[in-house]
Protein backbone atom coordinates (compact mmCIF):
# COMPACT_ATOMS: atom_id res chain seq x y z
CA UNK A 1 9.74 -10.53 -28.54
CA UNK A 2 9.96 -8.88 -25.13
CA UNK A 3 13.61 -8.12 -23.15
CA UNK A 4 13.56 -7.85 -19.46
CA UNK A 5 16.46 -5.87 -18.10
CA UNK A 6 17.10 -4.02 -14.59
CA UNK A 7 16.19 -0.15 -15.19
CA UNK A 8 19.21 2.04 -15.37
CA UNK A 9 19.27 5.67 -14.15
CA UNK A 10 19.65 6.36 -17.96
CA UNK A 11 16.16 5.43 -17.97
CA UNK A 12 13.81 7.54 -16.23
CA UNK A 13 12.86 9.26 -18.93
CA UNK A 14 11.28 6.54 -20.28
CA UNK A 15 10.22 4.84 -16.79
CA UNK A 16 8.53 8.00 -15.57
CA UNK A 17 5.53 7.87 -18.16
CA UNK A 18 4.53 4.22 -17.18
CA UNK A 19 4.54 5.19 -13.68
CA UNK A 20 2.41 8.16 -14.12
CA UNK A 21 0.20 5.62 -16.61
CA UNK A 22 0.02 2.95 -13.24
CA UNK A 23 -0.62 5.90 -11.06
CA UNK A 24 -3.68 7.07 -12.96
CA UNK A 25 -4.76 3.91 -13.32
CA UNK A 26 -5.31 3.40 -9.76
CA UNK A 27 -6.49 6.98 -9.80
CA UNK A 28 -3.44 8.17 -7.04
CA UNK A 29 -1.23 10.73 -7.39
CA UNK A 30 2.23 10.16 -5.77
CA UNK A 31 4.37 13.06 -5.06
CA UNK A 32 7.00 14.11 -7.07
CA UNK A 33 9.32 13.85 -4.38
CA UNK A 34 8.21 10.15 -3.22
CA UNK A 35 8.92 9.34 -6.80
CA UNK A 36 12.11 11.05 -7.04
CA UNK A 37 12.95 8.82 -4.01
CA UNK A 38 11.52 6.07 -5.31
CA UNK A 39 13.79 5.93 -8.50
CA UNK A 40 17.08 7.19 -6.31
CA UNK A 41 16.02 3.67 -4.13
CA UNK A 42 15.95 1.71 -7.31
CA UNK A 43 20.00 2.69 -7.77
CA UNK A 44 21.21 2.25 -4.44
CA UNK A 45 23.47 -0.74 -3.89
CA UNK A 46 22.21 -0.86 0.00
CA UNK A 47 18.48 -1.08 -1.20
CA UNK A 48 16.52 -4.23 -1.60
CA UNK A 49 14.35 -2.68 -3.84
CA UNK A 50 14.37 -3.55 -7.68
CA UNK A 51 12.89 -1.95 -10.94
CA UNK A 52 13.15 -4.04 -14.02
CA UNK A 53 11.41 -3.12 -17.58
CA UNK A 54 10.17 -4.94 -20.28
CA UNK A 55 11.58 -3.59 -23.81
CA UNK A 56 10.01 -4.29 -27.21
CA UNK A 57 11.66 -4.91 -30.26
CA UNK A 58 12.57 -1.74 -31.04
CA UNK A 59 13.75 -0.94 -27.46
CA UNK A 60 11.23 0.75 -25.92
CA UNK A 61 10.00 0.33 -22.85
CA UNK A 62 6.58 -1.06 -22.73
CA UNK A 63 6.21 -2.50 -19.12
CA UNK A 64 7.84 -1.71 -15.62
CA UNK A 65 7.74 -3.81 -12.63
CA UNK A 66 9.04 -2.70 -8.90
CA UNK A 67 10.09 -5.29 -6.49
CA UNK A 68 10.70 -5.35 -2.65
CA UNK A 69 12.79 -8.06 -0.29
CA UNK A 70 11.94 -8.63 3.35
CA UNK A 71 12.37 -10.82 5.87
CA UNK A 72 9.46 -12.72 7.12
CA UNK A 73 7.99 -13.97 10.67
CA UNK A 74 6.52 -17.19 8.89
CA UNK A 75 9.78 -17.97 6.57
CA UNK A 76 13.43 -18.23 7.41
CA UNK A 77 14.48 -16.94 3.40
CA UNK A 78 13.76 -13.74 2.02
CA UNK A 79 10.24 -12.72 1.08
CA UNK A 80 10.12 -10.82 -2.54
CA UNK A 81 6.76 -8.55 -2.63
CA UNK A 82 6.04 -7.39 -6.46
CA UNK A 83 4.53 -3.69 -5.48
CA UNK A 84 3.87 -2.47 -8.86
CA UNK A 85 3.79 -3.49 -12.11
CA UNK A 86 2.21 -1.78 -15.54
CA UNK A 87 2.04 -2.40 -19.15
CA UNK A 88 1.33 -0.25 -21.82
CA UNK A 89 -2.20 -0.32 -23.11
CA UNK A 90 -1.45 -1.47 -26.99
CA UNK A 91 0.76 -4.72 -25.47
CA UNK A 92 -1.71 -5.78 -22.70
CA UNK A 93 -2.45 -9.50 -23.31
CA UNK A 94 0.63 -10.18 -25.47
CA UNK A 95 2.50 -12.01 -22.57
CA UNK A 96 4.37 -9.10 -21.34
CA UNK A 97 2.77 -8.90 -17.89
CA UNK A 98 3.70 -12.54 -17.40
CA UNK A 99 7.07 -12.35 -18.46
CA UNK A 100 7.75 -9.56 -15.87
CA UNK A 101 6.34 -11.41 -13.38
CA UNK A 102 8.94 -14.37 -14.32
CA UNK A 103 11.92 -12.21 -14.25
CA UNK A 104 11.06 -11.01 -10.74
CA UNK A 105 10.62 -14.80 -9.71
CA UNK A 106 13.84 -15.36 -11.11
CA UNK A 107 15.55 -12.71 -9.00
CA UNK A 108 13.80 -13.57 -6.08
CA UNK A 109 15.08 -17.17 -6.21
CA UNK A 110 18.62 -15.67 -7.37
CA UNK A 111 18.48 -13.55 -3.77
CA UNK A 112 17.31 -16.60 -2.20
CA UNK A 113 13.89 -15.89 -1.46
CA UNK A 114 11.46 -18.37 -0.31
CA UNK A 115 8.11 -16.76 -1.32
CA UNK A 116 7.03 -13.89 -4.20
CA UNK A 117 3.72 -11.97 -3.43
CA UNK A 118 1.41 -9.05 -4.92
CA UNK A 119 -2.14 -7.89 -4.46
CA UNK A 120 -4.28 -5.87 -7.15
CA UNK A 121 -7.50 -4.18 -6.80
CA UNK A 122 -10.76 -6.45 -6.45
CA UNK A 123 -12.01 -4.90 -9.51
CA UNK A 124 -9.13 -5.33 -11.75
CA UNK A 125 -10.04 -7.94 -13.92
CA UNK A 126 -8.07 -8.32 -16.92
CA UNK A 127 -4.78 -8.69 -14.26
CA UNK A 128 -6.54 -10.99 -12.16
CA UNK A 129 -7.20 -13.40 -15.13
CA UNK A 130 -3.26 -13.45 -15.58
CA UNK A 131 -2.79 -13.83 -12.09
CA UNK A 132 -4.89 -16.48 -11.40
CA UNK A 133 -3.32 -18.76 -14.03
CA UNK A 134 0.38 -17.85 -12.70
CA UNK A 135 -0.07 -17.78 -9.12
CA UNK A 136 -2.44 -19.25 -6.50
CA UNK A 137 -4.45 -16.70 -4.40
CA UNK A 138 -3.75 -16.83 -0.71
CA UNK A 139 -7.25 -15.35 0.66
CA UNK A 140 -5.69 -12.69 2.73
CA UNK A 141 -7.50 -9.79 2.65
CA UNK A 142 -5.35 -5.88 2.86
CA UNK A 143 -6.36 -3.65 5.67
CA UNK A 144 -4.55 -0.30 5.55
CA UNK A 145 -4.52 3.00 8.69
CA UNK A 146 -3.61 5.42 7.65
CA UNK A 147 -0.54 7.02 9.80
């Protein structure tokens, strides 16, 4: 049985490993200070961005998931984009992935947005099967310059 709770700054000890796990994953290394930020963002009342985890039974953390809200040019509610989320190895395909992706739907449509999003890498595989059973995939392709 998995528990998904907002992170609290009592938990970064246990947060930081899963984000260093997602980072080498996708093979990037984020500053220390971006991170730093990151987490300070997560706490801040006049923020809309969101960090919830996904606890086992024995209340560790096993999954993290980081959420953004925007406004939109093509909807007149919110827009919540799901920017990261990561589950430990040894509890991939055991429905924790999903269920964090269902507790950020539920805040989004708690803060009133009218549309979640995310994008993963082409050749990740094992989430795509996930996501293509949850969600519907819009076709957009990412371009990214570099600033």
């Amino acid at each position: 049985m998995t528990t998904i709770r907002p992170l609290e700054t009592s938990d970064y000890a246990n947060w930081l490993p899963l984000w260093l796990g997602y980072q080498r994953f996708y093979e990037v290394v984020i500053p220390d200070e971006t991170t730093a930020a990151t987490w300070a963002r997560f706490h801040a009342e006049a923020e809309p961005m969101h960090a919830l985890g996904a606890f086992d039974n024995e209340n560790q953390l096993v999954g993290i998931v980081h959420a953004i809200f925007h406004r939109s040019t093509w909807l007149p509610k919110w827009t919540c984009y799901l920017q990261d989320l990561y589950v430990e190895d040894s509890q991939r395909g055991l429905g924790v992935g999903a269920a964090l992706i269902n507790a950020v739907a539920d805040l989004a449509r708690e803060n009133g947005a009218g549309r979640l999003y995310w994008m993963t890498h082409e050749t990740n595989a094992t989430a795509r099967r996930l996501y293509d059973q949850i969600a519907e995939r819009s076709g957009f392709i990412q371009y990214r310059k570099a600033l």
